[in-house]
C-alpha atoms as a PDB file:
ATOM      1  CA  UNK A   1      99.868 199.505 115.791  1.00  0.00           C
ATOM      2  CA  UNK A   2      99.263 203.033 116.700  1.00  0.00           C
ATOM      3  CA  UNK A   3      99.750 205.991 114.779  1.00  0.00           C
ATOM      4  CA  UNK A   4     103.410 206.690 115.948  1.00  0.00           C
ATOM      5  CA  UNK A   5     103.972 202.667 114.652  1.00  0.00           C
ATOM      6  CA  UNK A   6     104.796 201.525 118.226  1.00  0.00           C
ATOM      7  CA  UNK A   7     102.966 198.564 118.230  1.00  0.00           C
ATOM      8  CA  UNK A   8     100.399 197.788 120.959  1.00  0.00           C
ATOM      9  CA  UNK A   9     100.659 195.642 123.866  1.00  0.00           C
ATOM     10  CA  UNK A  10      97.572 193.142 123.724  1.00  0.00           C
ATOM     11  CA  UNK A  11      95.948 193.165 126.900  1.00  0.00           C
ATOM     12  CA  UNK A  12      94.234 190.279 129.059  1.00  0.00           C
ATOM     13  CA  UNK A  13      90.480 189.876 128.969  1.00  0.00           C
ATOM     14  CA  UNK A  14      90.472 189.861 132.667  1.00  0.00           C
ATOM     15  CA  UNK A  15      92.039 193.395 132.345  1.00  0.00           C
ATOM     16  CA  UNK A  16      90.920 194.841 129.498  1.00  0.00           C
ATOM     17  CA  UNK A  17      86.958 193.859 130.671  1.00  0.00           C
ATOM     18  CA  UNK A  18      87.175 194.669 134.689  1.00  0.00           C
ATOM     19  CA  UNK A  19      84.443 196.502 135.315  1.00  0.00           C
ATOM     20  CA  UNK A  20      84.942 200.328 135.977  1.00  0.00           C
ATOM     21  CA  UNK A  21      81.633 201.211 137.768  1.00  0.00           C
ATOM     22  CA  UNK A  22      78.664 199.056 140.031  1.00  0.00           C
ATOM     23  CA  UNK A  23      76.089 198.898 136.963  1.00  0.00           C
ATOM     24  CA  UNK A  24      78.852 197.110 134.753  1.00  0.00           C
ATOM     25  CA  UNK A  25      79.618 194.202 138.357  1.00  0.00           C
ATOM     26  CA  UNK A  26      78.856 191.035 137.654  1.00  0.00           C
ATOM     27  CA  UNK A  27      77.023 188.432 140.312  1.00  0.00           C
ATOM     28  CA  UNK A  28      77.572 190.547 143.653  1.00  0.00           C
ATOM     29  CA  UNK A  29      74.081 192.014 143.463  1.00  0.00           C
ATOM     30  CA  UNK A  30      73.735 191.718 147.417  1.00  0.00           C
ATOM     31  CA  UNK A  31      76.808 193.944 147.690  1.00  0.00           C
ATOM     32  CA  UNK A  32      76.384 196.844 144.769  1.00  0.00           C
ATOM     33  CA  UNK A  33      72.706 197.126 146.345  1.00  0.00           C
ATOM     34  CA  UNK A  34      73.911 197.871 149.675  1.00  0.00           C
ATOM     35  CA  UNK A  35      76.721 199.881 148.568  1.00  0.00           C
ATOM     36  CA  UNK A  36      75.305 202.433 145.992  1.00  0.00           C
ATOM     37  CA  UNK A  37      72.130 202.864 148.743  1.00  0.00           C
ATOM     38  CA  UNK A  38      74.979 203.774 151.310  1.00  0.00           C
ATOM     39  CA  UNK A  39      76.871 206.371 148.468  1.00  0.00           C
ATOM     40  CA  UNK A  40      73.390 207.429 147.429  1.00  0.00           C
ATOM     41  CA  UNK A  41      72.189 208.216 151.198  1.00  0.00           C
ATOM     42  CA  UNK A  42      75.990 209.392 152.471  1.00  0.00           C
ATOM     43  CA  UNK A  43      75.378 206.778 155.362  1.00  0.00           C
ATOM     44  CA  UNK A  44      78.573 205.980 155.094  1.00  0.00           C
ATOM     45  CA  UNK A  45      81.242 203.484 157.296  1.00  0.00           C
ATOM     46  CA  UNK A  46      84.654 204.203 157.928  1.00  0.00           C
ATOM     47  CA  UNK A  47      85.671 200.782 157.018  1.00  0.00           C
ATOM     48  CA  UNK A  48      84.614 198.387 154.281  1.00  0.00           C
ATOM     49  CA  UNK A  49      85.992 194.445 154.248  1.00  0.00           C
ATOM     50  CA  UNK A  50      85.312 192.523 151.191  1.00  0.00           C
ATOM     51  CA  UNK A  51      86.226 188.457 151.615  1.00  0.00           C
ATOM     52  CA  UNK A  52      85.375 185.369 149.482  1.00  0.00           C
ATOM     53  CA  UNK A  53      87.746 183.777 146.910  1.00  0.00           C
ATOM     54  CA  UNK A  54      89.943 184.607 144.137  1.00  0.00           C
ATOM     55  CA  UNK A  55      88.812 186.137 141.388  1.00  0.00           C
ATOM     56  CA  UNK A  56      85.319 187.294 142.689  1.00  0.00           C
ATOM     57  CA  UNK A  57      85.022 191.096 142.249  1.00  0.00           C
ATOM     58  CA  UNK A  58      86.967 191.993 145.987  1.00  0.00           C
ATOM     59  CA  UNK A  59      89.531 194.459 144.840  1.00  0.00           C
ATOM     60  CA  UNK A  60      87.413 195.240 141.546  1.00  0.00           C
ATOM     61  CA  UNK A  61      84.843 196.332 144.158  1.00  0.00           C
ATOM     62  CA  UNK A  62      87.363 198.317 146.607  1.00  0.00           C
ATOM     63  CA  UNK A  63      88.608 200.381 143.157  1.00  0.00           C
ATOM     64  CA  UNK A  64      85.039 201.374 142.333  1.00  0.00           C
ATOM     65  CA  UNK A  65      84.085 202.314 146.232  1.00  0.00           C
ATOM     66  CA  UNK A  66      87.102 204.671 145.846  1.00  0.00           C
ATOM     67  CA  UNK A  67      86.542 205.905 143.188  1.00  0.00           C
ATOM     68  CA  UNK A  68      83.092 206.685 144.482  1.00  0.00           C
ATOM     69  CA  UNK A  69      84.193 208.197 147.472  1.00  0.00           C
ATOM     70  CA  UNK A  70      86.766 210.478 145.634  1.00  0.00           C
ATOM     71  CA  UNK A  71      84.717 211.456 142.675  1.00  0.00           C
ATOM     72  CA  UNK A  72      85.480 214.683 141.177  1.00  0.00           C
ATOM     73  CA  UNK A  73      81.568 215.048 140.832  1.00  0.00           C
ATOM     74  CA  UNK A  74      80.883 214.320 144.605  1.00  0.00           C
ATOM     75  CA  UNK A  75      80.223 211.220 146.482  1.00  0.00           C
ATOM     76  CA  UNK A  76      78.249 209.283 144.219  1.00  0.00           C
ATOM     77  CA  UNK A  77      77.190 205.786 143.160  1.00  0.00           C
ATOM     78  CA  UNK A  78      78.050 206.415 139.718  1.00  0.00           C
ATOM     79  CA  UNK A  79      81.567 207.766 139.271  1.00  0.00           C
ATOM     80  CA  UNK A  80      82.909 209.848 136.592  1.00  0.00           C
ATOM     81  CA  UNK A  81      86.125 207.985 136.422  1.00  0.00           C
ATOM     82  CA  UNK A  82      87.842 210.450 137.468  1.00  0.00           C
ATOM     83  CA  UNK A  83      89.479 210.127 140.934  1.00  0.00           C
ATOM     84  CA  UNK A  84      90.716 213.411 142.574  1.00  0.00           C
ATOM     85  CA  UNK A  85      93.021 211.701 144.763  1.00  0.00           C
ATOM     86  CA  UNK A  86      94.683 208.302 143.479  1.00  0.00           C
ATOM     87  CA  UNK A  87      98.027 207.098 145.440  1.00  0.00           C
ATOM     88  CA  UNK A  88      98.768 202.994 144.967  1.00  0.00           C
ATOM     89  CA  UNK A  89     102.140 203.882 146.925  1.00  0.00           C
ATOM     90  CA  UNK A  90     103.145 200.903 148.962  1.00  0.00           C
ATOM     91  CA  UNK A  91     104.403 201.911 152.337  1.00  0.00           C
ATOM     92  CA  UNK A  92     105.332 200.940 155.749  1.00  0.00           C
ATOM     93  CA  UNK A  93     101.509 200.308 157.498  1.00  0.00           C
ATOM     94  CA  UNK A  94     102.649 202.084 160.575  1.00  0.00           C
ATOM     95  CA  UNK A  95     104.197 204.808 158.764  1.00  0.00           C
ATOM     96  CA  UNK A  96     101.112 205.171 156.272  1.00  0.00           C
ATOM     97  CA  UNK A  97      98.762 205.152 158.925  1.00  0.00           C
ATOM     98  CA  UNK A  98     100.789 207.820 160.676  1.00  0.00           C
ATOM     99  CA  UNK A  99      99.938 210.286 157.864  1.00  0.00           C
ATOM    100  CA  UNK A 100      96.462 209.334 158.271  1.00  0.00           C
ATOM    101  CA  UNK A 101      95.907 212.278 161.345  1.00  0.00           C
ATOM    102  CA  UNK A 102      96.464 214.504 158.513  1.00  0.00           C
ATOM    103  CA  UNK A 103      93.743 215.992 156.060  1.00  0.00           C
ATOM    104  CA  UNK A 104      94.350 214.588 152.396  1.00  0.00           C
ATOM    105  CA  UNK A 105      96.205 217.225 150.170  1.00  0.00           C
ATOM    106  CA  UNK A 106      93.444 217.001 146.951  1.00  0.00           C
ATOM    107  CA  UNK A 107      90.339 214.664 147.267  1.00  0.00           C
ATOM    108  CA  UNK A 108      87.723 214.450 149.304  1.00  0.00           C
ATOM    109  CA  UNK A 109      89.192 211.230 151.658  1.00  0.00           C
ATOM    110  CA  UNK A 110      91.934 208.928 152.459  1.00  0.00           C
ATOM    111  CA  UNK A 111      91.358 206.017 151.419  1.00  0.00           C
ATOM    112  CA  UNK A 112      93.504 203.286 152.382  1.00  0.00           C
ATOM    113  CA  UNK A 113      93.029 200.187 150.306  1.00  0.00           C
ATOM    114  CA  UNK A 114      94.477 196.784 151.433  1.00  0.00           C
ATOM    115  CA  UNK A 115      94.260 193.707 149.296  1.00  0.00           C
ATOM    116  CA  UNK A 116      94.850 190.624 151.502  1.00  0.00           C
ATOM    117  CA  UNK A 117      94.923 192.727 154.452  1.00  0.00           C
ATOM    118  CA  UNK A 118      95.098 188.624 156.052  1.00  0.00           C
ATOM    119  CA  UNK A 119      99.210 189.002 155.531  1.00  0.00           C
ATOM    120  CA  UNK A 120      99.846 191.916 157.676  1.00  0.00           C
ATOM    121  CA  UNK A 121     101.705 191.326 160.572  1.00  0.00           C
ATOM    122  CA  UNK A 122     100.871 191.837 164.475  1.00  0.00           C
ATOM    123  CA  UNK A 123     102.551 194.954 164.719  1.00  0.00           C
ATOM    124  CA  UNK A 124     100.700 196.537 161.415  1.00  0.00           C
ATOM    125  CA  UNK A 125      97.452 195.555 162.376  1.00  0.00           C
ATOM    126  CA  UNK A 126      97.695 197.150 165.872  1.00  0.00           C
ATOM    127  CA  UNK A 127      98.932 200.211 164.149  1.00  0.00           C
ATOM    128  CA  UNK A 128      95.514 200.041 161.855  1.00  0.00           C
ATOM    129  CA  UNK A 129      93.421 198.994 165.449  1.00  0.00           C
ATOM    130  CA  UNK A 130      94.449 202.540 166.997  1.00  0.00           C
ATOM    131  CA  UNK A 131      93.255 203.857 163.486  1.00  0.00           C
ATOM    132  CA  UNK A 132      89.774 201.966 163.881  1.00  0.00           C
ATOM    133  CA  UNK A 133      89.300 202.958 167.058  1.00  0.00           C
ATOM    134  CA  UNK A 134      89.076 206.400 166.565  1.00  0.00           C
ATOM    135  CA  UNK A 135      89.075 207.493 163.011  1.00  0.00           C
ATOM    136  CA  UNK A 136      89.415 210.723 161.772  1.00  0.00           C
ATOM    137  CA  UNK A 137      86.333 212.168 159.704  1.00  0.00           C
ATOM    138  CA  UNK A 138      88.734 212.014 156.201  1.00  0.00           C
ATOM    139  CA  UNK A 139      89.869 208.407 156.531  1.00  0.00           C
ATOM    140  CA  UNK A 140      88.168 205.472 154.316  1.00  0.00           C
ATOM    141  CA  UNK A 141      89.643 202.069 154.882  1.00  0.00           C
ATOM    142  CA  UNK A 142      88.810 199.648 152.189  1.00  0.00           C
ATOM    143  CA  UNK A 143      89.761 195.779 153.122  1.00  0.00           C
ATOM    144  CA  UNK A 144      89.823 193.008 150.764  1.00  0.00           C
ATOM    145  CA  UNK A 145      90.845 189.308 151.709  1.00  0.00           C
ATOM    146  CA  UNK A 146      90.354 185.298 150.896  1.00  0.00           C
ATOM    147  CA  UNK A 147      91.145 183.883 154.565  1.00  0.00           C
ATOM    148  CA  UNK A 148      88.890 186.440 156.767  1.00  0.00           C
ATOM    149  CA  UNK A 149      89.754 184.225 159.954  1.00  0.00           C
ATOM    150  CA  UNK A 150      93.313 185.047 160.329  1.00  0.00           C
ATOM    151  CA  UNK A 151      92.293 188.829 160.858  1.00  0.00           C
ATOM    152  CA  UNK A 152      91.761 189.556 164.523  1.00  0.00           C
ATOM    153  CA  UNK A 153      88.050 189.607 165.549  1.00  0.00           C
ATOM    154  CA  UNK A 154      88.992 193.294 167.373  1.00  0.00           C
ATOM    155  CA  UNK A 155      89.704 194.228 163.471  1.00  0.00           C
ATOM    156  CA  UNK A 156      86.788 192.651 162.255  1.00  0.00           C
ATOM    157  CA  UNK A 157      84.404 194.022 164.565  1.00  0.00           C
ATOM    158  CA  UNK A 158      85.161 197.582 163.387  1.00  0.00           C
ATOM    159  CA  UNK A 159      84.547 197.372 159.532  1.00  0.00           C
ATOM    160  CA  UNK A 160      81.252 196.591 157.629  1.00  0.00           C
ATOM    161  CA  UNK A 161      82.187 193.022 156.017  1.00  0.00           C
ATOM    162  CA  UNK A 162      80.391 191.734 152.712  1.00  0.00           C
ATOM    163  CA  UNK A 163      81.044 188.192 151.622  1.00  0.00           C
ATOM    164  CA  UNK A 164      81.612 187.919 147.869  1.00  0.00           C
ATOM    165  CA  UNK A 165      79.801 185.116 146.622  1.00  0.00           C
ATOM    166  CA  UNK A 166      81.508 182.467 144.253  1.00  0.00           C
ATOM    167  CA  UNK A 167      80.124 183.038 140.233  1.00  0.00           C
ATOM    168  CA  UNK A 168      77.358 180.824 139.275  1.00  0.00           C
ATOM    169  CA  UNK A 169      78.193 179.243 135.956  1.00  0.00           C
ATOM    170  CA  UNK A 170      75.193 180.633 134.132  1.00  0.00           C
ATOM    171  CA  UNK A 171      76.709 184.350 135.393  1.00  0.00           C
ATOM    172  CA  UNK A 172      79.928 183.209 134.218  1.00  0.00           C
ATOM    173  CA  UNK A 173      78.806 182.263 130.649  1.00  0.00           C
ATOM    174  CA  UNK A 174      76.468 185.286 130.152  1.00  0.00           C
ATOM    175  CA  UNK A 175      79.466 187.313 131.133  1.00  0.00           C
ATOM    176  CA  UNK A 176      82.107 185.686 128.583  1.00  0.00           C
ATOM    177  CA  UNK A 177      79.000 185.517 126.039  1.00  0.00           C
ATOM    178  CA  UNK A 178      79.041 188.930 125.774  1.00  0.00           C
ATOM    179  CA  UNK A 179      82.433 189.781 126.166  1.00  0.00           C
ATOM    180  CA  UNK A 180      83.487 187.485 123.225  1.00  0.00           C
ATOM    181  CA  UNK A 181      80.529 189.072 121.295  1.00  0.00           C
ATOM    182  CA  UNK A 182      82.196 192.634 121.563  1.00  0.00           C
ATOM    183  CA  UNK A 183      85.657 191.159 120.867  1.00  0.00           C
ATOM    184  CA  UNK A 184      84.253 189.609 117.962  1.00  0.00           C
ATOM    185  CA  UNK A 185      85.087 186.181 118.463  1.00  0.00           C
ATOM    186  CA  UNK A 186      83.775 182.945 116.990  1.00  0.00           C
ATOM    187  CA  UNK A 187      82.215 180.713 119.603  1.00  0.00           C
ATOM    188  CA  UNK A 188      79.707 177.767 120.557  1.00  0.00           C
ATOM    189  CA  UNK A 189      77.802 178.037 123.585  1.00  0.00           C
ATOM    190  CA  UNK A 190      79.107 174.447 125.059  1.00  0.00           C
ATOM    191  CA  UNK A 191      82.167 175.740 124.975  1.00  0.00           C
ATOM    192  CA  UNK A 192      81.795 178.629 127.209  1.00  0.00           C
ATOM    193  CA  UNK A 193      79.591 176.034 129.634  1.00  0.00           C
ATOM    194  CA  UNK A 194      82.857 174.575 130.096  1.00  0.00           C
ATOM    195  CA  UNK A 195      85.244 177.120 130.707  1.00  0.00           C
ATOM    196  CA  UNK A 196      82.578 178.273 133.728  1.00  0.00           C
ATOM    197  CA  UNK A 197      82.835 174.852 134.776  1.00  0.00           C
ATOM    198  CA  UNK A 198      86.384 175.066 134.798  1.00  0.00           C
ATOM    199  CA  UNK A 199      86.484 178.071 136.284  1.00  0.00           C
ATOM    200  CA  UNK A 200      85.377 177.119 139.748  1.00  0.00           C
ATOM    201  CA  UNK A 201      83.037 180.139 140.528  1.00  0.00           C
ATOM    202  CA  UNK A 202      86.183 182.153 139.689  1.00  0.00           C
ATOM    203  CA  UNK A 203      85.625 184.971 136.992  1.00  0.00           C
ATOM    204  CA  UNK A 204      88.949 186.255 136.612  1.00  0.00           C
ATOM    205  CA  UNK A 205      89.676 182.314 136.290  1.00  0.00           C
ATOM    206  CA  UNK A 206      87.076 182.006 133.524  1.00  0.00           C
ATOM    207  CA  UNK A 207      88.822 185.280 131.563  1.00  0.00           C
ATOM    208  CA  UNK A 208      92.222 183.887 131.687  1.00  0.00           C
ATOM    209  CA  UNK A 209      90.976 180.223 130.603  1.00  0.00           C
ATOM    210  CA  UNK A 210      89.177 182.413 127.467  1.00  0.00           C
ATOM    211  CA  UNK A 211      92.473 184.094 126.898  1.00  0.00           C
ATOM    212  CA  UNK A 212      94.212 179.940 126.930  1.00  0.00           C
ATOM    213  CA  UNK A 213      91.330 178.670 124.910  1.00  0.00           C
ATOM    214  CA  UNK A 214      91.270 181.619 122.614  1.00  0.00           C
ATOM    215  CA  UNK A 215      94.758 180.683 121.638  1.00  0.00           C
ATOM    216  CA  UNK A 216      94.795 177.244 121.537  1.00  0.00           C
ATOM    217  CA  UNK A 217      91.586 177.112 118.739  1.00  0.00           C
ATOM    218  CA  UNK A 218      92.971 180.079 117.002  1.00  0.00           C
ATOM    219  CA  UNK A 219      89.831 181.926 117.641  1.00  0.00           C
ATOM    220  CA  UNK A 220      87.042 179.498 117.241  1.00  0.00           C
ATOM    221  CA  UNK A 221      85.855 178.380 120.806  1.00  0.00           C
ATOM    222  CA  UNK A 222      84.447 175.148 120.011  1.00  0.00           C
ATOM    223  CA  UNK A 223      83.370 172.671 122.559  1.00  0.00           C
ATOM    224  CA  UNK A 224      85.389 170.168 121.339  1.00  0.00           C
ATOM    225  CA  UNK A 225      88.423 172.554 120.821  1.00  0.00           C
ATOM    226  CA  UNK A 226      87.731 173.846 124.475  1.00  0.00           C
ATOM    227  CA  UNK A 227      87.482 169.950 125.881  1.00  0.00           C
ATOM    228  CA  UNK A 228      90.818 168.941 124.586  1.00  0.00           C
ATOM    229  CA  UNK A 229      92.534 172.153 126.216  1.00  0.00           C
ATOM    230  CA  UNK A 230      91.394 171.628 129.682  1.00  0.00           C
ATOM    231  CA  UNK A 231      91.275 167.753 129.546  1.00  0.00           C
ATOM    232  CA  UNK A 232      87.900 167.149 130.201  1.00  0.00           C
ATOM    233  CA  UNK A 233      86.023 164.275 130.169  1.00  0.00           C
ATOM    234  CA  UNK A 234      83.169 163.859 127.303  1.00  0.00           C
ATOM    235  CA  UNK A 235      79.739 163.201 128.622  1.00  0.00           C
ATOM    236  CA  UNK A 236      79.391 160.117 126.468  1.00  0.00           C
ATOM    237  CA  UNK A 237      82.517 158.280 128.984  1.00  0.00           C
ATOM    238  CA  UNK A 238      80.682 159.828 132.123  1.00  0.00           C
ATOM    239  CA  UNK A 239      77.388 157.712 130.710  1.00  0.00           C
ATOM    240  CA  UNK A 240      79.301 154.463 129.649  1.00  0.00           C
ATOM    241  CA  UNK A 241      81.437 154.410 133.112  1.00  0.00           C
ATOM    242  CA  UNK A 242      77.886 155.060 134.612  1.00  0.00           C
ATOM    243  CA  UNK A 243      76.150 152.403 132.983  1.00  0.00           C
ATOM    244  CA  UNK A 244      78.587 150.123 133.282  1.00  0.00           C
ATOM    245  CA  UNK A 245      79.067 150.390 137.292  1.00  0.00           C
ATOM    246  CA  UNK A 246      75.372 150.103 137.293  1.00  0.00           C
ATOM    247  CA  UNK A 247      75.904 146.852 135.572  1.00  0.00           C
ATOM    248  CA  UNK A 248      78.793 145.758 137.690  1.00  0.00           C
ATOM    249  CA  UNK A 249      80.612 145.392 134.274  1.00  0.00           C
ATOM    250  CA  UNK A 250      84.387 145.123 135.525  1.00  0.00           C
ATOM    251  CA  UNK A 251      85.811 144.861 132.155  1.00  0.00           C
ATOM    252  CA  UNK A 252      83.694 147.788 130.765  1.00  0.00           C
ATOM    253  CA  UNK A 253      85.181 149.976 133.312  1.00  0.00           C
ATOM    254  CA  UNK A 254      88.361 148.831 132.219  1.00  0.00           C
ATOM    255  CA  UNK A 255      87.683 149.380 128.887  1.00  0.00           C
ATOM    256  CA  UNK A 256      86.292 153.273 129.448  1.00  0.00           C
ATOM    257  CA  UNK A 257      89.536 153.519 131.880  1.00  0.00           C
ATOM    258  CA  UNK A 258      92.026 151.779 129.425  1.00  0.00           C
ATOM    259  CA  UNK A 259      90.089 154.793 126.883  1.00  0.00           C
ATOM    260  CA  UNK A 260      90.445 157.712 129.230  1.00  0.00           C
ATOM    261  CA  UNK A 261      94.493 156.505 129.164  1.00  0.00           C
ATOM    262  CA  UNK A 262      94.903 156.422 125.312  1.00  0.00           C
ATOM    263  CA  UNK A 263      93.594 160.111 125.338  1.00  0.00           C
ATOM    264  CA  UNK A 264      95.617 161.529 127.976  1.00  0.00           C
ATOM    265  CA  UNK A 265      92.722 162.400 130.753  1.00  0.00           C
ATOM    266  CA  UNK A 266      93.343 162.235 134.282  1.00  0.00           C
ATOM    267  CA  UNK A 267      91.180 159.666 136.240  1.00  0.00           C
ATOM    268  CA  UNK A 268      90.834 162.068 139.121  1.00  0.00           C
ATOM    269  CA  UNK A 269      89.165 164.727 136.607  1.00  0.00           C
ATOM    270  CA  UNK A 270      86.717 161.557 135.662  1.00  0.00           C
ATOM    271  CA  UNK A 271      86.083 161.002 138.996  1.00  0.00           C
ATOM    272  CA  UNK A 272      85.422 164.409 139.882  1.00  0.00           C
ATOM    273  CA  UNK A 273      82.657 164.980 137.124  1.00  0.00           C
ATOM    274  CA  UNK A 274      80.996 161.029 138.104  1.00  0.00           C
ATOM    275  CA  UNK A 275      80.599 162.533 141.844  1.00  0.00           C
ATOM    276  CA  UNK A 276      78.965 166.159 140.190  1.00  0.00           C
ATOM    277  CA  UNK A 277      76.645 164.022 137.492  1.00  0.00           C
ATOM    278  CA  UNK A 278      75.766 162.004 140.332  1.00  0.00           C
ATOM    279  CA  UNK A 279      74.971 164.578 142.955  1.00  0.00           C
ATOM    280  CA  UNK A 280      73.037 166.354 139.885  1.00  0.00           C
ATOM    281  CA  UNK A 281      70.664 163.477 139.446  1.00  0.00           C
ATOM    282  CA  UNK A 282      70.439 162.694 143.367  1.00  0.00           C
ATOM    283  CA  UNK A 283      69.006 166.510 143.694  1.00  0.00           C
ATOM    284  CA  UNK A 284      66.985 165.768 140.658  1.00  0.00           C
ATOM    285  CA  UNK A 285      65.222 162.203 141.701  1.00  0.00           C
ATOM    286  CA  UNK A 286      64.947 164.492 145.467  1.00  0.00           C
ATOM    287  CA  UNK A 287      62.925 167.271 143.449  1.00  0.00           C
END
């Protein structure tokens, strides 16, 4: 509750933890190196496009860049927070980017952010083209999108493009590691293995699986807890269905299936994780 007694909304890891400058980014190294040198040096494109898939840092990334670019302390690499000129008004494309001939009314640019800039239509992204072409010295385009092939190559051509790389798991479990540290949660390390897993290189995935597991053990992330929520398969059935098609033991693969059945797991999941232990030790017996 606050002071008032109006009681406050709980709010999302994946919200409450997205990361409000480039020191606090996880996993996009490549990119926060390029882009702080560029804010640092003032060598500085008109257009930025950020692609890769969900929940990997794209419009995180765009909201820090503008930030940068519109800091009340000057361009910088580390931004005060502050932003002198913040508008998230969604307009007609052609009739925003007719307002873009004109010099911003506070703030140091215009900068036009567009999260799956993939969706626009024809006519919107020959209205942004004629904006590419030639753009005036206060306009900052910031592009963010998971399908960069359905953009037109005459689009693509004219922005500085960074491909967001997919979270490795051990990035993913340092992250939630210390996250659930601050929040003071209880937690085994297994656990959080999983929900990476699970998570599919997907941060914002990982969060919200956190927030689902969080719940459903009442606070105590076990691995075990964590297993039953997302249905996964125990290592011990991965090493009997193993041994047993080693063997060419029919009936003990029935037996580990006929098992998998009684608890409620999907055979598709158990297949999934045979093909990744298998590929594991095939990259393993290669080394």
């Amino acid at each position: 509750f606050t002071p008032s007694g109006i009681r406050m909304t709980y709010l999302v890891l994946a919200r409450k933890w997205r990361p409000r400058s480039f020191d606090t980014l996880v996993g996009q190294d490549h990119v926060v190196r390029a882009l702080t040198h560029a804010l640092d040096t003032q060598r500085l494109h008109h257009a930025w496009l950020f692609t890769g898939t969900r929940g990997v840092g794209k419009t995180t990334l765009s909201r820090i860049l503008a930030k940068s670019l519109n800091c009340e302390t000057g361009i910088t690499s580390k931004p005060c927070g502050l932003d002198a000129a913040s508008n998230r008004g969604v307009e007609e494309m052609t009739q925003l980017l007719e307002q873009a001939v004109y010099a911003p009314s506070s703030g140091r640019y215009k900068v036009y952010m567009i999260d799956e800039v993939h969706m626009l239509t024809g006519h919107a992204f020959n209205a942004m083209l004629k904006t590419l072409e030639e753009p005036p010295a206060h306009v900052k385009f910031i592009l963010a999108t998971t399908d960069p092939q359905k953009i037109p190559v005459t689009v693509l051509s004219r922005c500085l493009q960074f491909n967001l790389k997919q979270m490795t798991v051990p990035a993913i479990v340092g992250h939630l590691q210390d996250i659930l540290t601050q929040e003071e949660m209880q937690f085994e390390l297994p656990a959080l293995r999983l929900l990476a897993q699970a998570a599919d290189g997907s941060m914002r995935d990982a969060l919200s699986l956190s927030d689902q597991a969080i719940a459903y053990s009442a606070g105590d992330l076990s691995a075990q807890a964590v297993q039953a929520m997302l249905g996964t398969i125990d290592q011990r059935h991965l090493a009997q269905l193993l041994q047993a098609l080693v063997a060419y033991d029919a009936q003990a693969i029935m037996g580990v299936a006929d098992d998998l059945a009684l608890r409620g797991l999907s055979y598709s999941g158990a297949l999934a994780d045979l093909a990744t232990l298998l590929s594991r030790i095939a990259i393993e017996q290669r080394i």
